[in-house]
N, C-alpha and C. Protein backbone atom coordinates (compact mmCIF):
# COMPACT_ATOMS: atom_id res chain seq x y z
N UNK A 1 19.51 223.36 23.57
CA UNK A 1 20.57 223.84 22.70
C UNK A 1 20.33 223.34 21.29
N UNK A 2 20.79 224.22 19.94
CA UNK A 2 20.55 223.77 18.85
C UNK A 2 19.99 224.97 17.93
N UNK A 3 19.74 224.47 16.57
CA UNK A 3 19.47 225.72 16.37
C UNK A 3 17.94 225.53 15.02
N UNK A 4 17.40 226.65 14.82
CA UNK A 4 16.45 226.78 13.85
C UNK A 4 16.52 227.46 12.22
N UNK A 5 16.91 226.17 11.44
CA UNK A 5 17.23 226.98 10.24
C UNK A 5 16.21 227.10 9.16
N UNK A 6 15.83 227.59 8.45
CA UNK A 6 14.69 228.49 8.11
C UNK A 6 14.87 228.47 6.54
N UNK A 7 14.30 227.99 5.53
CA UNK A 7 14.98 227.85 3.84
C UNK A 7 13.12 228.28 3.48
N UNK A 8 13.56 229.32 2.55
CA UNK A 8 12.04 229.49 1.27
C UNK A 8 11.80 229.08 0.12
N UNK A 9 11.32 228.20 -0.12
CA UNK A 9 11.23 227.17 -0.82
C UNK A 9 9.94 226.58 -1.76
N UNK A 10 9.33 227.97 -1.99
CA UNK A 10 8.05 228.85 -3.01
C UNK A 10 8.02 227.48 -3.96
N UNK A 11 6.65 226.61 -3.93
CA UNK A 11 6.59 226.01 -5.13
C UNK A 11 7.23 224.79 -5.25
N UNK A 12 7.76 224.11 -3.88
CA UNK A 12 8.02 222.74 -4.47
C UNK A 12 7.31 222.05 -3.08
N UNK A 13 7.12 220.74 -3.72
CA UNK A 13 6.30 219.11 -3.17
C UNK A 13 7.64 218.75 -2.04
N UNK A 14 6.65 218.81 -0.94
CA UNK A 14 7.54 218.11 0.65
C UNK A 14 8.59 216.95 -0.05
N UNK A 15 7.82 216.09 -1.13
CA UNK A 15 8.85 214.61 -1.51
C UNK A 15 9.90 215.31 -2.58
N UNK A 16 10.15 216.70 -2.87
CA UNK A 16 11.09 216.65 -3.82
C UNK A 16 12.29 217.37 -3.13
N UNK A 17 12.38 217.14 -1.73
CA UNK A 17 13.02 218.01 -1.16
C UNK A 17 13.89 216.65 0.04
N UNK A 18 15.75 216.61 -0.42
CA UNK A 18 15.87 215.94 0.85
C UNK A 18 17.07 216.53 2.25
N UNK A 19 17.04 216.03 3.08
CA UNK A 19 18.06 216.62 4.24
C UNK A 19 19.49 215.71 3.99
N UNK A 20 20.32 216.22 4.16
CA UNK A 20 21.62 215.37 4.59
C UNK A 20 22.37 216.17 5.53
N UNK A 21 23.08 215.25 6.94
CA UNK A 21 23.79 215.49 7.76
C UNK A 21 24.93 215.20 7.34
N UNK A 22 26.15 215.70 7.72
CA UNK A 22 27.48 214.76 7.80
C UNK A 22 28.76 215.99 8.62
N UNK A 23 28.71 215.21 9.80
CA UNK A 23 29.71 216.39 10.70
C UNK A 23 28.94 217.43 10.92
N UNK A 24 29.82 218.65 11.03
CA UNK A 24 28.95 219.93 10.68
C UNK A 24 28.12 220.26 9.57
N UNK A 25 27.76 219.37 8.87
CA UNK A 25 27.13 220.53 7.48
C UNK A 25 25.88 219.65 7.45
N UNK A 26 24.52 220.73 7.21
CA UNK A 26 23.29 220.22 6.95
C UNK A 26 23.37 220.55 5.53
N UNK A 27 22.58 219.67 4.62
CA UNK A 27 22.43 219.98 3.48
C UNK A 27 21.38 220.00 3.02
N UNK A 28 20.68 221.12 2.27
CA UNK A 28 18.95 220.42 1.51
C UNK A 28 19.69 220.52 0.54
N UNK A 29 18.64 219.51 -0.24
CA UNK A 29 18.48 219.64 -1.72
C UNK A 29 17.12 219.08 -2.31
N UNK A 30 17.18 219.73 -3.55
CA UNK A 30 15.82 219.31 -4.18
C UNK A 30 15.54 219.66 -5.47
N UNK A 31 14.75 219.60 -5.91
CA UNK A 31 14.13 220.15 -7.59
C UNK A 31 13.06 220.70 -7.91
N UNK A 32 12.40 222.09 -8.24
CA UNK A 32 11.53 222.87 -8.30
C UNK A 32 11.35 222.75 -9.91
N UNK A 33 10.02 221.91 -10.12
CA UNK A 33 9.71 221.50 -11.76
C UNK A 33 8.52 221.96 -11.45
N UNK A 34 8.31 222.43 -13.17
CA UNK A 34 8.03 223.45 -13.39
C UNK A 34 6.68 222.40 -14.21
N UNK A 35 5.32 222.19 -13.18
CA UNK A 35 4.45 221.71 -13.28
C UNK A 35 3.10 222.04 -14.35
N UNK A 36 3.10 223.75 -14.47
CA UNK A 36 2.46 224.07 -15.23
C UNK A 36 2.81 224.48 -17.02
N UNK A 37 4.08 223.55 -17.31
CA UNK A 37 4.57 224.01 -18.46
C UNK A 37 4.03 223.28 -19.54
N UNK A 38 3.30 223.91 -20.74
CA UNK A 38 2.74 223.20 -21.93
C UNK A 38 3.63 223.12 -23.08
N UNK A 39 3.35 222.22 -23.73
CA UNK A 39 4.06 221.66 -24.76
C UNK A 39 4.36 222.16 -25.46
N UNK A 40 5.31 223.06 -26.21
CA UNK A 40 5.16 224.05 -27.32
C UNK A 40 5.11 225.20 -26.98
N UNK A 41 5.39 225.76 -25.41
CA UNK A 41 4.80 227.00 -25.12
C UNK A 41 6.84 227.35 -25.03
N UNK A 42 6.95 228.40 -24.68
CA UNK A 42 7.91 229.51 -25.04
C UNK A 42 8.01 230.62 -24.09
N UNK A 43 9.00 230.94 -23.18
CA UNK A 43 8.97 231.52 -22.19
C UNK A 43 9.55 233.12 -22.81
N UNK A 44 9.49 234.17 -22.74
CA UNK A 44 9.85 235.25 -23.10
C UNK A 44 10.99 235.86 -21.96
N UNK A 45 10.17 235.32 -20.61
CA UNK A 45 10.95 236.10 -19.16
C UNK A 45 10.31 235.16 -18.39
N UNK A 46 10.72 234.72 -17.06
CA UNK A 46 10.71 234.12 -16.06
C UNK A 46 10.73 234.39 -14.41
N UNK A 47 10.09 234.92 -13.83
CA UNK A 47 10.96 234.88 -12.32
C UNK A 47 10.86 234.16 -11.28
N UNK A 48 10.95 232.90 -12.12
CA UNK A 48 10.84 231.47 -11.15
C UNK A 48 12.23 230.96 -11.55
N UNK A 49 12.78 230.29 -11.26
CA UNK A 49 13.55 229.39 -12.10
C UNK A 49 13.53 227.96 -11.16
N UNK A 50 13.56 226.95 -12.42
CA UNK A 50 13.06 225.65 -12.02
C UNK A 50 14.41 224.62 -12.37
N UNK A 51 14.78 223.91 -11.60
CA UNK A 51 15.88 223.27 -11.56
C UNK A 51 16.21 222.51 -10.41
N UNK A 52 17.59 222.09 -10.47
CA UNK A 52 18.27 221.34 -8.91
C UNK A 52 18.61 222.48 -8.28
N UNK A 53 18.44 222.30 -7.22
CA UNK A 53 19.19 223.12 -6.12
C UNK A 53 20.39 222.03 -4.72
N UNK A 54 20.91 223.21 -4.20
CA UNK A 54 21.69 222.48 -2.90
C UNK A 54 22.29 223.59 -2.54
N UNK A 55 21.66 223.85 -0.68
CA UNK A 55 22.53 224.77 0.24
C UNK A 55 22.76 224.10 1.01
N UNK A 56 24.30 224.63 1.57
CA UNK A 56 24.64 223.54 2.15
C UNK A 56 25.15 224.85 3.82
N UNK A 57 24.75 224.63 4.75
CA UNK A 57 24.73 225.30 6.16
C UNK A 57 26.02 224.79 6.74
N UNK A 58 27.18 225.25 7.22
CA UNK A 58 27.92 224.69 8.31
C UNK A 58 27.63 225.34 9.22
N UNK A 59 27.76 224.33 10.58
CA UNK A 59 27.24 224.85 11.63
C UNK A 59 28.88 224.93 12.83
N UNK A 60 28.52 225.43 13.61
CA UNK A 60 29.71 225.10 14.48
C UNK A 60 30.30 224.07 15.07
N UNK A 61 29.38 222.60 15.63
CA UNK A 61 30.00 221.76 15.94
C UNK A 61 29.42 220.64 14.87
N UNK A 62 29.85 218.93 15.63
CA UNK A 62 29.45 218.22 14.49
C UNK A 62 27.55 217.80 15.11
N UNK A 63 27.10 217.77 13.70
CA UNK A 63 25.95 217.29 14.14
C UNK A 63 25.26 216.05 13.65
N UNK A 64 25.93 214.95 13.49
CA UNK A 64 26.21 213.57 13.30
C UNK A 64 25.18 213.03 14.41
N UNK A 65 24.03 212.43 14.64
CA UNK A 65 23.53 212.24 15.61
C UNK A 65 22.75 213.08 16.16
N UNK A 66 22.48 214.20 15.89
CA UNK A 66 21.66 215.46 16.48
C UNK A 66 20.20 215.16 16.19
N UNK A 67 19.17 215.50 16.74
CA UNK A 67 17.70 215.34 16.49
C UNK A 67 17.58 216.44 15.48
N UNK A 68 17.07 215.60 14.66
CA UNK A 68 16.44 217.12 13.37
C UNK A 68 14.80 217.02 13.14
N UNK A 69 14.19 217.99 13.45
CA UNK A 69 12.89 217.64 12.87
C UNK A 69 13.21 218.97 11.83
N UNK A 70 11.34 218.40 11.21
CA UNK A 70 11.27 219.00 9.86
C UNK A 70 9.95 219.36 9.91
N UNK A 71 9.75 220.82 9.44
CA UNK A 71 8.24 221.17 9.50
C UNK A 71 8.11 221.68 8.21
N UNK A 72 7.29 221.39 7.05
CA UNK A 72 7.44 222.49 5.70
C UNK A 72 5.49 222.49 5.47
N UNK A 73 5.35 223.94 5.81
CA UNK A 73 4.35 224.48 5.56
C UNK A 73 4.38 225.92 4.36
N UNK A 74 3.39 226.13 3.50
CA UNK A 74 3.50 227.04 2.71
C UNK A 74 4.37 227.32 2.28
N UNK A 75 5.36 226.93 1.87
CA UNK A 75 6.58 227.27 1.33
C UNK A 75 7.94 227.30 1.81
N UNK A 76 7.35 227.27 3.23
CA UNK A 76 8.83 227.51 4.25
C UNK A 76 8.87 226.23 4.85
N UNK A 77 9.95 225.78 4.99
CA UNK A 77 11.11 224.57 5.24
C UNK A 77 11.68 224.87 6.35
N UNK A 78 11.07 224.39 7.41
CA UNK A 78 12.16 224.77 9.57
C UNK A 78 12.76 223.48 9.28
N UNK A 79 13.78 223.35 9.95
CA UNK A 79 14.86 221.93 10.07
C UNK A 79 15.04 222.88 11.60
N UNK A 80 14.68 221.94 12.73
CA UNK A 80 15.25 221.63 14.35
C UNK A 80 16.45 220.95 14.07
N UNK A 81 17.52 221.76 14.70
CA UNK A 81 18.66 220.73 14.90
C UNK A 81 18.62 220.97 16.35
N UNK A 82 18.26 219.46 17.45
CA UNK A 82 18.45 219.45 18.58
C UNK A 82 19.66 218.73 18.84
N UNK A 83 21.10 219.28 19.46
CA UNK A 83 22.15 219.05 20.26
C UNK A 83 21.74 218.78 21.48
């Protein structure tokens, strides 16, 4: 029992990314910086945007204690929540 939640997450470092539990709600958060930006340079248009983020999932029961693993390959972010 439990479930598989699934976040796309294009462009950021496994360490800038963290989990929080509390009751029902899983939370990521993290910061997608913007690594290739030069000094003086000037953006016209963008379709990245680089900043903080935070989604926050409620789930149905509490999951305080639940097994979570974490797999982040290519861009995509699995969080196991085992009940």
């Amino acid at each position: 029992d439990g479930w598989l939640l699934k976040f796309e997450l294009a462009g950021l470092q496994f360490e800038d990314i963290s989990i929080l539990v509390s009751g029902p709600t899983l939370t990521v958060r993290g910061i997608r910086r913007d690594r290739m930006a030069e000094q003086g340079f000037c953006q016209y248009s963008m379709e990245i945007s680089y900043s903080r983020f935070e989604r926050t999932i409620q789930l149905p029961c509490n999951i305080d204690g639940a097994a979570i693993g974490v797999d982040y390959r290519n861009g995509i972010l699995l969080v196991h929540v085992s009940i």
